[in-house]
Protein backbone atom coordinates (compact mmCIF):
# COMPACT_ATOMS: atom_id res chain seq x y z
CA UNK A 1 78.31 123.16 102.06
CA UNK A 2 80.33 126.06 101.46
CA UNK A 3 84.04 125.32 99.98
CA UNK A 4 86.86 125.90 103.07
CA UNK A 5 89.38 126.86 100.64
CA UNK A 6 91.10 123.66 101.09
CA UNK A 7 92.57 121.41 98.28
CA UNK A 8 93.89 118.15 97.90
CA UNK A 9 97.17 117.61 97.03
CA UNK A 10 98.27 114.73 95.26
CA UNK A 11 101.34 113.27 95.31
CA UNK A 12 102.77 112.20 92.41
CA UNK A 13 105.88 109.36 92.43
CA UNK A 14 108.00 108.99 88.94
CA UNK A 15 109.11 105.85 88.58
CA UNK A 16 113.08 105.96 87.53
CA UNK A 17 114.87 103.14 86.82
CA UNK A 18 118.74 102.59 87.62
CA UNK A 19 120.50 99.55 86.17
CA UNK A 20 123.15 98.25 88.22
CA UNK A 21 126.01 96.14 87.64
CA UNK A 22 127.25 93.36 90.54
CA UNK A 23 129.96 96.02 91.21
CA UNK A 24 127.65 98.68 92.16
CA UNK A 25 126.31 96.82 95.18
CA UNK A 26 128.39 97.30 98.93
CA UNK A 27 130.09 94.44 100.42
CA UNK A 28 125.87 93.02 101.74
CA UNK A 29 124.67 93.13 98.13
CA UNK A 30 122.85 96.34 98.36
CA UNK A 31 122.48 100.11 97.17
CA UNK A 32 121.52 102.82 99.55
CA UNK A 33 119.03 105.33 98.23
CA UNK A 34 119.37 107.91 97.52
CA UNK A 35 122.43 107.49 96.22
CA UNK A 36 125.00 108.83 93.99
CA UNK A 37 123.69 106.97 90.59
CA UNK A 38 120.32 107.82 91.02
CA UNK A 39 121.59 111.86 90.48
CA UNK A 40 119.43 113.15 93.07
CA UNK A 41 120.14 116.63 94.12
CA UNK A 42 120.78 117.98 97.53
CA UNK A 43 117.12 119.00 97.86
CA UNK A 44 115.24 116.35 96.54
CA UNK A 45 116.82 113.57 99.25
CA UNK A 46 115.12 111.62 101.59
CA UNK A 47 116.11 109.68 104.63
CA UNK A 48 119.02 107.10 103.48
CA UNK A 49 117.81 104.00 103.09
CA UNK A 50 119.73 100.45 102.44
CA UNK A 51 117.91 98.02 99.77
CA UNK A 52 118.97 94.61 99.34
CA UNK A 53 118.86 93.69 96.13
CA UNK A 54 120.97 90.03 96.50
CA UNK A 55 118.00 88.75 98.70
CA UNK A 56 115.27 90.42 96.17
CA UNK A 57 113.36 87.86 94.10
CA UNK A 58 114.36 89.36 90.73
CA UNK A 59 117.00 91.43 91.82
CA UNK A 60 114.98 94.43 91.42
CA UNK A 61 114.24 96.43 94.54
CA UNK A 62 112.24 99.98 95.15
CA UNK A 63 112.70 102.86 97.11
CA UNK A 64 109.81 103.52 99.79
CA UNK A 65 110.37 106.79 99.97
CA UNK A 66 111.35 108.25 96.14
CA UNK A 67 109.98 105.16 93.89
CA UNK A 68 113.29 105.06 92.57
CA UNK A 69 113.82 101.12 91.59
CA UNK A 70 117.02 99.71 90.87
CA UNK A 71 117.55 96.53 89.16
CA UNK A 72 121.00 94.43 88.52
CA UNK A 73 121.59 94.64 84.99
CA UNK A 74 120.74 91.46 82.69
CA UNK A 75 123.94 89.47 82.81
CA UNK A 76 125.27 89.83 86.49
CA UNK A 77 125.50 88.19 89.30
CA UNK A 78 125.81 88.66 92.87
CA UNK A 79 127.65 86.72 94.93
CA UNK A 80 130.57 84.35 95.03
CA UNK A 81 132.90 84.59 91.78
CA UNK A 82 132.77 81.62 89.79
């Protein structure tokens, strides 16, 4: 079979990791992504997402759409002040 002149594009997600402290998160214990820390530019956004990263296992969440993760930095807690 003749080639169509088609090709397959691949796409290709970087993985970049933001560390966050407890006073990063919104009032919910979240980020939205994209978002200011992650230094996205105006033309590389996606839809704005919210990730909850009090309710995450190991308070590290990722970004569906960019692969961006954010994780709380080692150290901090969310939550109620103790």
């Amino acid at each position: 079979m003749a080639d169509q002149g088609l090709t397959q594009k691949t796409i290709i997600m970087t993985t970049k990791t933001i560390e966050l402290l407890a006073a990063d998160l919104n009032r919910e214990g979240g980020v939205h992504c994209p978002s200011p820390l992650s230094k996205m530019e105006v033309w590389d956004t996606h839809p704005k997402v919210f990730l909850n990263i009090a309710n995450a296992e190991d308070h590290r969440v990722r970004c569906p759409y960019c692969g961006t993760e954010f994780q709380l930095k080692a150290g901090e807690h969310v939550g109620g002040h103790h």
